[in-house]
N, C-alpha and C. Protein backbone atom coordinates (compact mmCIF):
# COMPACT_ATOMS: atom_id res chain seq x y z
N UNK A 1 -13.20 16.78 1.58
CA UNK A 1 -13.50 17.26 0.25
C UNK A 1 -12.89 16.37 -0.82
N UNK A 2 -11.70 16.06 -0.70
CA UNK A 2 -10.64 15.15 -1.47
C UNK A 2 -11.58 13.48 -1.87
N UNK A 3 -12.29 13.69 -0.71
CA UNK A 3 -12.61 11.85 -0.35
C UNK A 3 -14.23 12.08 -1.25
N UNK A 4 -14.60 12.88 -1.66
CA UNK A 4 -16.11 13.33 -1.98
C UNK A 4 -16.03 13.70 -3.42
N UNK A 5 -14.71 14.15 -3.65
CA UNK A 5 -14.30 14.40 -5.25
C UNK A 5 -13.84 12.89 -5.87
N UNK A 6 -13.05 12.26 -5.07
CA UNK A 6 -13.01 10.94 -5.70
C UNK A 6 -14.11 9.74 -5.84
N UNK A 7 -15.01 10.02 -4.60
CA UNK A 7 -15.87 9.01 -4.81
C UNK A 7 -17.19 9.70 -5.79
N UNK A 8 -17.22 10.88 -5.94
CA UNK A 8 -17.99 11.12 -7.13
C UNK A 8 -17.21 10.67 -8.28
N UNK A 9 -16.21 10.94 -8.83
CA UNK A 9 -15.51 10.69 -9.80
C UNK A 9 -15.38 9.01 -10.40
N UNK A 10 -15.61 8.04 -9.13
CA UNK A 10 -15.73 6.70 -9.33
C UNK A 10 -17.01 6.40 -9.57
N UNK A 11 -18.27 7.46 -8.97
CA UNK A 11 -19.28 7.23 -9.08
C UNK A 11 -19.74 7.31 -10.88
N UNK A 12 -19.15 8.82 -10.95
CA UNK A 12 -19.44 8.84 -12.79
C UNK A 12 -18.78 7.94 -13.87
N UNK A 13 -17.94 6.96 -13.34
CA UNK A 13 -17.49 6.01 -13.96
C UNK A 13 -18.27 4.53 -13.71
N UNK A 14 -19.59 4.69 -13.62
CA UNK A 14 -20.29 3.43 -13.29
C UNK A 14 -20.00 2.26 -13.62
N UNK A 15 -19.72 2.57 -15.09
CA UNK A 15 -19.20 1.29 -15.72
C UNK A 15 -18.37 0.73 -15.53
N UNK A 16 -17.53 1.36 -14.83
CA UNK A 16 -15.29 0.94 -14.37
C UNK A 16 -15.47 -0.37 -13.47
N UNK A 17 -15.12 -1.28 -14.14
CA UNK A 17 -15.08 -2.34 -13.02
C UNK A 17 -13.73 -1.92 -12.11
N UNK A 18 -12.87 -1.72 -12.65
CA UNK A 18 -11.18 -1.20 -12.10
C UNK A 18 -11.08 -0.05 -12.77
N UNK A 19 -10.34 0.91 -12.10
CA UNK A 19 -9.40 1.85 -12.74
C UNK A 19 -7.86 1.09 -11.87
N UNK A 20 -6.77 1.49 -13.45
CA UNK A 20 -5.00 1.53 -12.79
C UNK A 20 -5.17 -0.37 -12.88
N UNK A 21 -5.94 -1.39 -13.35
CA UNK A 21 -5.81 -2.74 -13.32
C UNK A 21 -4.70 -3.12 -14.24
N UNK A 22 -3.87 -3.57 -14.16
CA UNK A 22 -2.22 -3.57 -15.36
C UNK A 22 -3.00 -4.88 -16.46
N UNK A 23 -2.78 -4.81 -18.13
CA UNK A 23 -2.67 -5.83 -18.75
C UNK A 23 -1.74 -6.55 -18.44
N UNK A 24 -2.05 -7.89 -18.82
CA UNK A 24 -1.40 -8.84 -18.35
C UNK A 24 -0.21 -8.94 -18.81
N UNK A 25 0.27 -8.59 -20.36
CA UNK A 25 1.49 -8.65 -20.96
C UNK A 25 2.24 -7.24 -20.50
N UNK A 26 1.92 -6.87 -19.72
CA UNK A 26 2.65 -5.42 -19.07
C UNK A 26 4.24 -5.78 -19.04
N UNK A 27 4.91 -4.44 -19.08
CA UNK A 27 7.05 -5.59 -18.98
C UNK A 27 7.16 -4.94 -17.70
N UNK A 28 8.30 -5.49 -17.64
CA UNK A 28 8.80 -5.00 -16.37
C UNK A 28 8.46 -3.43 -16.09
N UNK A 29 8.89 -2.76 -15.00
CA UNK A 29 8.39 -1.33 -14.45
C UNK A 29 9.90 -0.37 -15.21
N UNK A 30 9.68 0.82 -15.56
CA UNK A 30 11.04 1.40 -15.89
C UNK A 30 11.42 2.55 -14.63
N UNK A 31 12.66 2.72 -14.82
CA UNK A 31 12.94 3.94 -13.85
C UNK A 31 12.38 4.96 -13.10
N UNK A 32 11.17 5.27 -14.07
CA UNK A 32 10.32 6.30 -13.73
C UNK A 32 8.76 5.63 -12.87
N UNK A 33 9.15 4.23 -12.93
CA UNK A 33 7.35 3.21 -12.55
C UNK A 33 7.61 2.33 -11.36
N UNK A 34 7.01 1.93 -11.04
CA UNK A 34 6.81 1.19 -9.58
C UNK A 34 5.52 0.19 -9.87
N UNK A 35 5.39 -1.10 -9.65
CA UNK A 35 4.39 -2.25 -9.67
C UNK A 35 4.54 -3.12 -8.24
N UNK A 36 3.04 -2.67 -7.73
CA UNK A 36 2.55 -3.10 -6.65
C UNK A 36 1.84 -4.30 -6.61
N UNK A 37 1.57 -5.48 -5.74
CA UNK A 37 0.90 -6.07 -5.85
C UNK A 37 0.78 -6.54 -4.36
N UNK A 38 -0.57 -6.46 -3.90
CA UNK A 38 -1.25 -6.66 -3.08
C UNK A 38 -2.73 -7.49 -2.60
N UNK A 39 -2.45 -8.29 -1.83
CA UNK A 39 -3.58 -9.58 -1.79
C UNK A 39 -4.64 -8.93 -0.94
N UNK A 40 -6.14 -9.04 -1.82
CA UNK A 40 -7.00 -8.32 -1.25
C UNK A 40 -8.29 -9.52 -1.26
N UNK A 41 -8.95 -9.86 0.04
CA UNK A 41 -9.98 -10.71 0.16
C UNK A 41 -10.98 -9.99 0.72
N UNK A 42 -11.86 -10.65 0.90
CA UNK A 42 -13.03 -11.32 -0.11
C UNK A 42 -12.66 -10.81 -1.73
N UNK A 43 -13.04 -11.60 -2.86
CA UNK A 43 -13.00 -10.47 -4.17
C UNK A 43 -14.43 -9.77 -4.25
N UNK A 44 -15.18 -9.84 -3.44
CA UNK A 44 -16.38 -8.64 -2.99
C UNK A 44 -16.22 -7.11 -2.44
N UNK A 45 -14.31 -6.93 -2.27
CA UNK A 45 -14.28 -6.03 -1.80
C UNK A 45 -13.28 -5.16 -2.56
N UNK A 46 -13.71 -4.09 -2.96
CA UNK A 46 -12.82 -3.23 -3.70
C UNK A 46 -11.58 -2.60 -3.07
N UNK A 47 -10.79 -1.89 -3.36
CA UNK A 47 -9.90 -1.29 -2.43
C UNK A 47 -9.76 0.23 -3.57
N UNK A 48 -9.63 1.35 -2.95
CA UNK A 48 -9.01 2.53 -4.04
C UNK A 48 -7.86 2.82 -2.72
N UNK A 49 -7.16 3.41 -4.14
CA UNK A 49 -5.59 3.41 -3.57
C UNK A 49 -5.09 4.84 -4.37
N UNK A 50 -5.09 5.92 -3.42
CA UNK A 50 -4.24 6.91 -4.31
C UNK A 50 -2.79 7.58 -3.34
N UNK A 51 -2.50 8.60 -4.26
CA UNK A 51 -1.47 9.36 -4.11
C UNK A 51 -1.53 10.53 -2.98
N UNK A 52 -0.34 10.65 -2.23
CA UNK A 52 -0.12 11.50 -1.18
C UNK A 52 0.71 11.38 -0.24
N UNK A 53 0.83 12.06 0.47
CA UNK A 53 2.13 12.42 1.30
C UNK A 53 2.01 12.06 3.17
N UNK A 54 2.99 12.08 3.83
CA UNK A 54 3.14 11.97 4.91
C UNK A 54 4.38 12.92 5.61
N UNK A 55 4.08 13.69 5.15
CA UNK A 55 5.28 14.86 5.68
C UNK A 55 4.44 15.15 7.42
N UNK A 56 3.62 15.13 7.76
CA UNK A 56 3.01 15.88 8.75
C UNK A 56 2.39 14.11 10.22
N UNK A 57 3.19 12.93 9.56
CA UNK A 57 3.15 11.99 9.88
C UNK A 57 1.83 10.87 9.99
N UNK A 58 0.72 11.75 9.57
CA UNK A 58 -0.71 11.21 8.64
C UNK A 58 -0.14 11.14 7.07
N UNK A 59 -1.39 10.25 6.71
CA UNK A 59 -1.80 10.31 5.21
C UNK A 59 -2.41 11.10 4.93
N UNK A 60 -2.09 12.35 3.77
CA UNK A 60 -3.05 13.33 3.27
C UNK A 60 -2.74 12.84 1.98
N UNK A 61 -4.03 12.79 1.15
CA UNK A 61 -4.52 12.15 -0.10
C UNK A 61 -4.09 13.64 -0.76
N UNK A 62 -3.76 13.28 -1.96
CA UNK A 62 -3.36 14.37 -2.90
C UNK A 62 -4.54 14.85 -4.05
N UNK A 63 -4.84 15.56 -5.06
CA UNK A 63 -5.68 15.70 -6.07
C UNK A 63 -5.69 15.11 -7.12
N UNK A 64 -4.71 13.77 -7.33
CA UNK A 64 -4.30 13.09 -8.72
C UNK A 64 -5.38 11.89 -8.85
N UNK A 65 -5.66 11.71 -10.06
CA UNK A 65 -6.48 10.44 -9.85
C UNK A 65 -6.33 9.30 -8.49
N UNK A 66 -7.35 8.06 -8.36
CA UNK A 66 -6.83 6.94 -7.93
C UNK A 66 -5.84 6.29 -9.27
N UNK A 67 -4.70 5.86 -8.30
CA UNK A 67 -3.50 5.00 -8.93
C UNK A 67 -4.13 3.49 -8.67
N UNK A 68 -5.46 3.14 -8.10
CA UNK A 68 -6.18 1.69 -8.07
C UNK A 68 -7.44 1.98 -7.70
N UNK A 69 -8.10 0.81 -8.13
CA UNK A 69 -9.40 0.91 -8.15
C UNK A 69 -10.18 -0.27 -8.44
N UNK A 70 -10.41 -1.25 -7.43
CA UNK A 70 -11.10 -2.44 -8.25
C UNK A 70 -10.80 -3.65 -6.95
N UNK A 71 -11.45 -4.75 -7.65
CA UNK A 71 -11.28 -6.08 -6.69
C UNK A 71 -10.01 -6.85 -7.09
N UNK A 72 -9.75 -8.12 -6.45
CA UNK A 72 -8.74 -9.09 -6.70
C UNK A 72 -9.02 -9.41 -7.46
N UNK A 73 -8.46 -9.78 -8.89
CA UNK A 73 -8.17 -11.42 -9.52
C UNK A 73 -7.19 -12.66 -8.58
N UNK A 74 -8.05 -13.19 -8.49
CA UNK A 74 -7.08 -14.55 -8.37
C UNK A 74 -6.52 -14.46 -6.70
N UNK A 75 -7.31 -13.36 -6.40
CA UNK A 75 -6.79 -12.58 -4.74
C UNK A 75 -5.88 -11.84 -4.23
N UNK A 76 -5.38 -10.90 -5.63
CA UNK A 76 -4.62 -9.87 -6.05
C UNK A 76 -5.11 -8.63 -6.81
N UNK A 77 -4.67 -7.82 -6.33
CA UNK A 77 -4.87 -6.38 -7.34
C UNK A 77 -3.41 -6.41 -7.96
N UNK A 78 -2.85 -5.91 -8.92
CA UNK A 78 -1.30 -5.22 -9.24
C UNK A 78 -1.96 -4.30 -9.90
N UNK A 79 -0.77 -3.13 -9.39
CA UNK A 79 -1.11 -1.68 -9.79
C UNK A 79 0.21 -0.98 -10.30
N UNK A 80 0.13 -0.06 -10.63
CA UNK A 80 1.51 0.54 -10.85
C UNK A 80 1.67 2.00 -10.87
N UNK A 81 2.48 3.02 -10.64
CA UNK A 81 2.68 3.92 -9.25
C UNK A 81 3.96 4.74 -10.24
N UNK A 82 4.02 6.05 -10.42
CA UNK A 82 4.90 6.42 -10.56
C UNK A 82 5.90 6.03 -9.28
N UNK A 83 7.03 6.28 -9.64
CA UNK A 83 8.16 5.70 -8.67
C UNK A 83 8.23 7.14 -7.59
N UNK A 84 8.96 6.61 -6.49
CA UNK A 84 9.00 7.61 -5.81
C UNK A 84 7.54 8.27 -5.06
N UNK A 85 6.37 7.79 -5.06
CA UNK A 85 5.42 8.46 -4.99
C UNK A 85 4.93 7.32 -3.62
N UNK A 86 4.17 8.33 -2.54
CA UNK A 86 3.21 7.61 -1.82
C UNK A 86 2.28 7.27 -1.88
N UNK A 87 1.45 5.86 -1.45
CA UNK A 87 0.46 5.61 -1.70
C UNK A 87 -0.51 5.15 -0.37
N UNK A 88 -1.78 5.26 -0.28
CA UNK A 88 -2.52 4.14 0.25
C UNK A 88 -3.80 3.93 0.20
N UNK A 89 -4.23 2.99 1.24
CA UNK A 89 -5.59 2.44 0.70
C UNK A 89 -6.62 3.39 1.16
N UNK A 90 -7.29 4.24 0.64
CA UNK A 90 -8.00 5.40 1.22
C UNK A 90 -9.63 4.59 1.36
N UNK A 91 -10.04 3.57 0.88
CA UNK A 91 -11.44 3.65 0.78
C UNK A 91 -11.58 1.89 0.80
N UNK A 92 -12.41 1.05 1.13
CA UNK A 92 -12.75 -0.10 1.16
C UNK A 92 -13.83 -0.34 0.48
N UNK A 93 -14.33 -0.16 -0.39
CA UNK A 93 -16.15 -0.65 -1.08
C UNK A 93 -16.18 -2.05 -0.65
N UNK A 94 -17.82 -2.31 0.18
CA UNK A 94 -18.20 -3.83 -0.52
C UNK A 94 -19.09 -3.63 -1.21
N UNK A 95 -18.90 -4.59 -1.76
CA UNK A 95 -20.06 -4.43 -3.36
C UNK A 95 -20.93 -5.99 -2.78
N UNK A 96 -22.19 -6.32 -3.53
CA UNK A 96 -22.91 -7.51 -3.46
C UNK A 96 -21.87 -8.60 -4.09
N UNK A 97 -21.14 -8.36 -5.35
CA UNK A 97 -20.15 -9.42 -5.15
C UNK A 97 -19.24 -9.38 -6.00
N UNK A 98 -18.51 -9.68 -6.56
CA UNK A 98 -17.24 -9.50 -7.51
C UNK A 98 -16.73 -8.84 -8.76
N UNK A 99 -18.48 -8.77 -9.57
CA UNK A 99 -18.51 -7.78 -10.28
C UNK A 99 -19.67 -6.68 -10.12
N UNK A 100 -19.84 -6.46 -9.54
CA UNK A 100 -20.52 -5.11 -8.68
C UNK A 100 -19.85 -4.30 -8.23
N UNK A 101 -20.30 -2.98 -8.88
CA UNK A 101 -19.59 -1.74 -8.71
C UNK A 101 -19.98 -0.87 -7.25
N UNK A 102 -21.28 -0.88 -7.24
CA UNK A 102 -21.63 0.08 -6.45
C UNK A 102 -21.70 -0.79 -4.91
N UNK A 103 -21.68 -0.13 -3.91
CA UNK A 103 -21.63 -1.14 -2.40
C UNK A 103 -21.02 0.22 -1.29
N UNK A 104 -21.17 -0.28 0.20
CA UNK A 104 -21.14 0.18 1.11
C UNK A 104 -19.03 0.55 1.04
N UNK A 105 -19.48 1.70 1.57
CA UNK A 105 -18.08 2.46 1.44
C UNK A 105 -17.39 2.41 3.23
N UNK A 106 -16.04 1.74 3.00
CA UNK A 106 -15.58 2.40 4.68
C UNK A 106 -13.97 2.89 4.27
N UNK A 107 -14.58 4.23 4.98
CA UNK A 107 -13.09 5.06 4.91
C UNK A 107 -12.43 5.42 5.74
N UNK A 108 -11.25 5.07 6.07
CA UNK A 108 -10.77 5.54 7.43
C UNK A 108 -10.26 7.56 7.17
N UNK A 109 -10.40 7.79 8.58
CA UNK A 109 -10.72 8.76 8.79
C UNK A 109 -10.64 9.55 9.95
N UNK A 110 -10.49 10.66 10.47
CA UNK A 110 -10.30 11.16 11.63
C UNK A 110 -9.57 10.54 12.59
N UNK A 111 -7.96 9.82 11.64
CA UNK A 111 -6.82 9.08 12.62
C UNK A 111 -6.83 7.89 12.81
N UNK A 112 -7.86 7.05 12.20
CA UNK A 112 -7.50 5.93 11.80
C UNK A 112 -6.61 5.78 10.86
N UNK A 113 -6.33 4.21 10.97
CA UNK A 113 -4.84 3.84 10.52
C UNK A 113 -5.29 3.64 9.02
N UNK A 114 -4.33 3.16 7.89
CA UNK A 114 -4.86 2.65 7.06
C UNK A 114 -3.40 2.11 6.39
N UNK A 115 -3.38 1.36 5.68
CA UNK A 115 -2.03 0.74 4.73
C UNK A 115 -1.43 2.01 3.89
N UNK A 116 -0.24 2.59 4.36
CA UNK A 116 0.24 3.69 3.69
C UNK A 116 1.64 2.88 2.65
N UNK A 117 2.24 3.03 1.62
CA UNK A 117 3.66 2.13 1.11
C UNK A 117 3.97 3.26 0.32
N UNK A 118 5.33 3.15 -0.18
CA UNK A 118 5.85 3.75 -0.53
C UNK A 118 6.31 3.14 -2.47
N UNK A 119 6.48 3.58 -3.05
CA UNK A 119 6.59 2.90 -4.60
C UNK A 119 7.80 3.01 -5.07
N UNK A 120 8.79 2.20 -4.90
CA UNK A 120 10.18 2.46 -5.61
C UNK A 120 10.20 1.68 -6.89
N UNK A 121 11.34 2.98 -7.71
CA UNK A 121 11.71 2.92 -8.53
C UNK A 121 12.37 1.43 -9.15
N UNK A 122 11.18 1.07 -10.42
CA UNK A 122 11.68 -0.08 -11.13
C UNK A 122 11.82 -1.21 -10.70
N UNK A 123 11.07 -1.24 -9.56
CA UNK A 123 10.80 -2.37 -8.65
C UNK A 123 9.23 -3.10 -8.62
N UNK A 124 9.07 -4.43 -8.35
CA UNK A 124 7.74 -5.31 -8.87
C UNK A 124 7.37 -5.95 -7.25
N UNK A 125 6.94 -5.20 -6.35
CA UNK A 125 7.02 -5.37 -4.57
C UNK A 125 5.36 -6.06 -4.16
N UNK A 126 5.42 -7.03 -3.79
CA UNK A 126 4.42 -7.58 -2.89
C UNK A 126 4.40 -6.83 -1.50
N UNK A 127 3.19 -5.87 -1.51
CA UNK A 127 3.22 -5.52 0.10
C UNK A 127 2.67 -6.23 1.25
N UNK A 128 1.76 -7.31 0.70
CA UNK A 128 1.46 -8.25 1.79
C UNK A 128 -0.24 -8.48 1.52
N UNK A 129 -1.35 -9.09 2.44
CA UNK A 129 -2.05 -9.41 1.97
C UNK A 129 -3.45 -8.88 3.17
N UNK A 130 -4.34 -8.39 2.72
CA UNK A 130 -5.58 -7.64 3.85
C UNK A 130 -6.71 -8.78 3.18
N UNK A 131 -7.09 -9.25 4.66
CA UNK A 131 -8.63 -9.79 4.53
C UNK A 131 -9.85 -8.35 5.22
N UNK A 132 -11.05 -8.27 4.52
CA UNK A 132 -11.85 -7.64 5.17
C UNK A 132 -12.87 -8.43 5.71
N UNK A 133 -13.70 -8.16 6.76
CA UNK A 133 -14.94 -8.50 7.26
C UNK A 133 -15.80 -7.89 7.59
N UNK A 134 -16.90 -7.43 7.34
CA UNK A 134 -17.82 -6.81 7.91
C UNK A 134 -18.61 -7.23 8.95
N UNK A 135 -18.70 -6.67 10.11
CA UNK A 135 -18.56 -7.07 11.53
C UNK A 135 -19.85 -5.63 11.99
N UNK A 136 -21.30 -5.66 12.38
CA UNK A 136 -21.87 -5.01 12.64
C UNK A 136 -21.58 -3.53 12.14
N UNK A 137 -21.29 -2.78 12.68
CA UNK A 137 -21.27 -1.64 12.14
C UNK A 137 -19.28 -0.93 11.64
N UNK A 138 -18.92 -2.03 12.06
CA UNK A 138 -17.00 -2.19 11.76
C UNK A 138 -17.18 -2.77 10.64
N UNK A 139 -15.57 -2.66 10.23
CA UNK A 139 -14.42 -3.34 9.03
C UNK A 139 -13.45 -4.36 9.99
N UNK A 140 -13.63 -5.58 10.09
CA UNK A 140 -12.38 -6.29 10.59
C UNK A 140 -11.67 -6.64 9.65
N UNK A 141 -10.44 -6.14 10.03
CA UNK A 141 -9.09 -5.84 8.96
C UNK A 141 -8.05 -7.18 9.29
N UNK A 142 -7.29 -8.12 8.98
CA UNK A 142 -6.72 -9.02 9.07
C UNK A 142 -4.95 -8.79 7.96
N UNK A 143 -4.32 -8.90 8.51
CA UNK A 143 -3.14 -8.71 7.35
C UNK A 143 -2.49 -9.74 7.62
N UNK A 144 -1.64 -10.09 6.30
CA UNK A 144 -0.53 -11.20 6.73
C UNK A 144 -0.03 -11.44 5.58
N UNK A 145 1.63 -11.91 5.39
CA UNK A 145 2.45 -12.03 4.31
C UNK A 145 2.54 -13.37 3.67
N UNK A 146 2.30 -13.56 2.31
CA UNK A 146 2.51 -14.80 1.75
C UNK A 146 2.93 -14.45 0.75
N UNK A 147 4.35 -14.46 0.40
CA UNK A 147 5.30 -14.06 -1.05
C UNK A 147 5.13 -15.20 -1.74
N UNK A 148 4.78 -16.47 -1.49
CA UNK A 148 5.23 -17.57 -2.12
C UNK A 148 3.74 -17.56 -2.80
N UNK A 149 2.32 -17.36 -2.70
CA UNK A 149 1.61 -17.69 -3.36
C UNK A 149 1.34 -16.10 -3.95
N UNK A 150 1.67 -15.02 -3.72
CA UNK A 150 1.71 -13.97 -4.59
C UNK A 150 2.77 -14.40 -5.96
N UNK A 151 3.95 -14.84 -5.58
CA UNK A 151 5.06 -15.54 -6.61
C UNK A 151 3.96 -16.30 -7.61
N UNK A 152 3.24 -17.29 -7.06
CA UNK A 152 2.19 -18.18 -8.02
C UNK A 152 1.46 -16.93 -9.06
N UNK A 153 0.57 -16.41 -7.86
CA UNK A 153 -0.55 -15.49 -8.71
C UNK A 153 0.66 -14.60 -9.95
N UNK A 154 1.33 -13.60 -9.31
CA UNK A 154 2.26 -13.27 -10.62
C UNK A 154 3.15 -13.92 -12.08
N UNK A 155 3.27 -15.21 -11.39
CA UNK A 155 3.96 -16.33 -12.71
C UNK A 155 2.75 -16.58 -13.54
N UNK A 156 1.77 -16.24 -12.79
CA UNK A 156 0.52 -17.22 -14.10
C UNK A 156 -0.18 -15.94 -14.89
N UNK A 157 -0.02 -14.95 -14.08
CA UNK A 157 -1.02 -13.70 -14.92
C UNK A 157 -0.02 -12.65 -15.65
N UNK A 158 1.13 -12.57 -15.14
CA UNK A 158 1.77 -11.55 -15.35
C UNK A 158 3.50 -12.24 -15.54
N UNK A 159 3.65 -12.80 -16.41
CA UNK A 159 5.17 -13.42 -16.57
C UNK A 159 5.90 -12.87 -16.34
N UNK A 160 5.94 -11.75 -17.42
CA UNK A 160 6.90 -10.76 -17.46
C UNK A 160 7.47 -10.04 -16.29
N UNK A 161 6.72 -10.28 -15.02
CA UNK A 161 7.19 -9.56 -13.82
C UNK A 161 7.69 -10.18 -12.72
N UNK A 162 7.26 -11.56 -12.98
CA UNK A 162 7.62 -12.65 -11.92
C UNK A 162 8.88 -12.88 -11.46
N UNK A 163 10.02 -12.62 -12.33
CA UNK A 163 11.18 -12.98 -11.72
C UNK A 163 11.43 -11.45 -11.10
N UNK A 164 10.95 -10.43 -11.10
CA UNK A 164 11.55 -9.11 -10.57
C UNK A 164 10.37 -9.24 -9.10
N UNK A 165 9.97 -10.16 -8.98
CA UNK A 165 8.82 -9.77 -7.54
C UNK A 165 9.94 -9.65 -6.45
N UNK A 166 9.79 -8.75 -5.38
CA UNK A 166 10.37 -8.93 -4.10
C UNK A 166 9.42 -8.50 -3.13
N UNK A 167 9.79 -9.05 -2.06
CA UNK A 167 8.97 -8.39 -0.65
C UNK A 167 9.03 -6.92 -0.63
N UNK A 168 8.10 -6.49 -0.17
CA UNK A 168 7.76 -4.62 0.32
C UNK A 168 7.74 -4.77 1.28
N UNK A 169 6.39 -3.56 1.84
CA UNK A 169 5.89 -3.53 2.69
C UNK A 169 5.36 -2.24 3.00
N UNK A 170 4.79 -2.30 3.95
CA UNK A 170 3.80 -1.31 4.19
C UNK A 170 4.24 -0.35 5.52
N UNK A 171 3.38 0.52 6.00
CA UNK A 171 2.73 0.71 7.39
C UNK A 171 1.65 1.05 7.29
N UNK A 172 1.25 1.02 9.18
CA UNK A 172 -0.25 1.58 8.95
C UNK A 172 -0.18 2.83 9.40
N UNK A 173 -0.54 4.02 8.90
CA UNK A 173 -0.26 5.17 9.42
C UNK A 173 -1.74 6.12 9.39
N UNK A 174 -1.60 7.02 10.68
CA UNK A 174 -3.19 7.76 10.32
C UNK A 174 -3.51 8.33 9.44
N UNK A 175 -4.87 8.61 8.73
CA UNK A 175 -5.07 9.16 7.50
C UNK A 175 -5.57 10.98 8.37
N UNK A 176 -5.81 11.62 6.84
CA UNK A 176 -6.03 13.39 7.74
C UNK A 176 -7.15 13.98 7.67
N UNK A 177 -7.68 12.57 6.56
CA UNK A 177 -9.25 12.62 6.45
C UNK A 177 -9.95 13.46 7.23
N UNK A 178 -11.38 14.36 7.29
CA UNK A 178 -11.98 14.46 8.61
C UNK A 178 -12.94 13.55 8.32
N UNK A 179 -14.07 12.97 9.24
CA UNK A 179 -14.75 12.02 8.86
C UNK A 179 -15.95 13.41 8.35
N UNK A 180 -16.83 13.26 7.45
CA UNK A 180 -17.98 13.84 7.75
C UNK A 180 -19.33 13.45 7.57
N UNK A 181 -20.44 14.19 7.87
CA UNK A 181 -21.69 13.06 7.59
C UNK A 181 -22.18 12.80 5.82
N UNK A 182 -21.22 13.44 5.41
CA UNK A 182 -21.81 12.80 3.41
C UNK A 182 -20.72 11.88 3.51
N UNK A 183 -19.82 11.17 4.61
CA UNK A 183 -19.01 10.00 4.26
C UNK A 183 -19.94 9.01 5.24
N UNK A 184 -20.00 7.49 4.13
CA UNK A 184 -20.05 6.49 5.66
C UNK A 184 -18.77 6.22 5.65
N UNK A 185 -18.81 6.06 7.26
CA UNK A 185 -17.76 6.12 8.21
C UNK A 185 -17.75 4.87 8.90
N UNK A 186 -17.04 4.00 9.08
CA UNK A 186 -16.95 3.02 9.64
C UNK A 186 -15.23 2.57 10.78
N UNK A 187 -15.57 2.22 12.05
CA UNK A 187 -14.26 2.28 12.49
C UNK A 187 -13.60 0.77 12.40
N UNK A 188 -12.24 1.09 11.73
CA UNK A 188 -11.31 -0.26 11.46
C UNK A 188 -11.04 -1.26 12.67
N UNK A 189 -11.05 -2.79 12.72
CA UNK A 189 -10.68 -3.16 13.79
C UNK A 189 -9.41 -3.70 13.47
N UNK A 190 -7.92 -3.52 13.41
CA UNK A 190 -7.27 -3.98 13.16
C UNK A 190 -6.59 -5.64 13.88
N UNK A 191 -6.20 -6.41 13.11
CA UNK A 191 -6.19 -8.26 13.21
C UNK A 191 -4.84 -8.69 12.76
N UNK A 192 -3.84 -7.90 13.19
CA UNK A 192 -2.54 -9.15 12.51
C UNK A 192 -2.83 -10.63 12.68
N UNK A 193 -2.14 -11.78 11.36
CA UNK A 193 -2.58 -12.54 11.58
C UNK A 193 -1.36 -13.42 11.87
């Protein structure tokens, strides 16, 4: 139900290339904020990213907006997160191509894994970097860490945050999703790289 309220809700925003995309002169994060930044490839592929918990050792998505919504610049999203709050990647869109909104949806679901992180306080955290592929009726998922060219992408778009970047990180943890037939459903192949 959660996953059907948000993707209508992105749907009535046709026009949104991003929701949660930070201006570039953004300052540092305060006590109460958290700034994420995460390398997302192809820029054909969207990522939404919201709020929720893991008390029950899944991801259950909460009722608050998406805290992201959109493709890479430059092969980055940065987002920003009340502090203290969980997050993850609930939904994958591909779109036809970089600025295209609408496209094939894969959501993990019924215990698939998905990138769950956590958002601390006043902190500017690279969680690492997901390639997607679309692979017959799969998502091939690829992850892997490069702080040093996230360091680049943040010095050139976002100054103000560059010297506060540090490593994060993630897990992949099951979501509590159920899959159902008004979702496409697609199963993740996961690819460390």
């Amino acid at each position: 139900m959660l996953r059907v309220i948000g993707l209508i809700a992105m749907s009535l925003c046709a026009g949104c290339a991003s929701v949660g995309r930070l201006d570039k002169g953004i300052p540092a994060p305060t006590e109460k904020e958290s700034i994420f930044v995460l390398g997302v490839a192809p820029e054909n592929h969207r990522v939404m990213i919201f709020g929720g918990d893991t008390d029950t050792g899944f991801f259950k998505q909460n009722w608050l907006p998406a805290a992201f919504y959109g493709g890479a610049e430059g092969g980055f999203i940065v987002g920003k997160a009340k502090a203290g709050s969980t997050l993850a990647i609930t939904d994958v869109r591909v779109t036809e191509n970089g600025k295209s909104i609408l496209g094939l949806d894969f959501i993990p679901c019924d215990g698939a894994k998905t990138v769950v992180f956590e958002a601390p306080a006043r902190k500017v955290t690279y969680l690492g970097s997901v390639n997607y592929e679309v692979t017959g009726n799969g998502l091939r998922i690829e992850y892997w860490n490069d702080l040093d060219a996230a360091r680049a992408y943040v010095a050139g778009a976002y100054p103000a945050l560059s010297a506060r970047l540090e490593q994060g990180g993630y897990k992949l943890l099951p979501v509590m999703q159920p899959c159902t037939s008004t979702n496409t459903v697609y199963v993740p192949v996961y690819v460390p790289r």
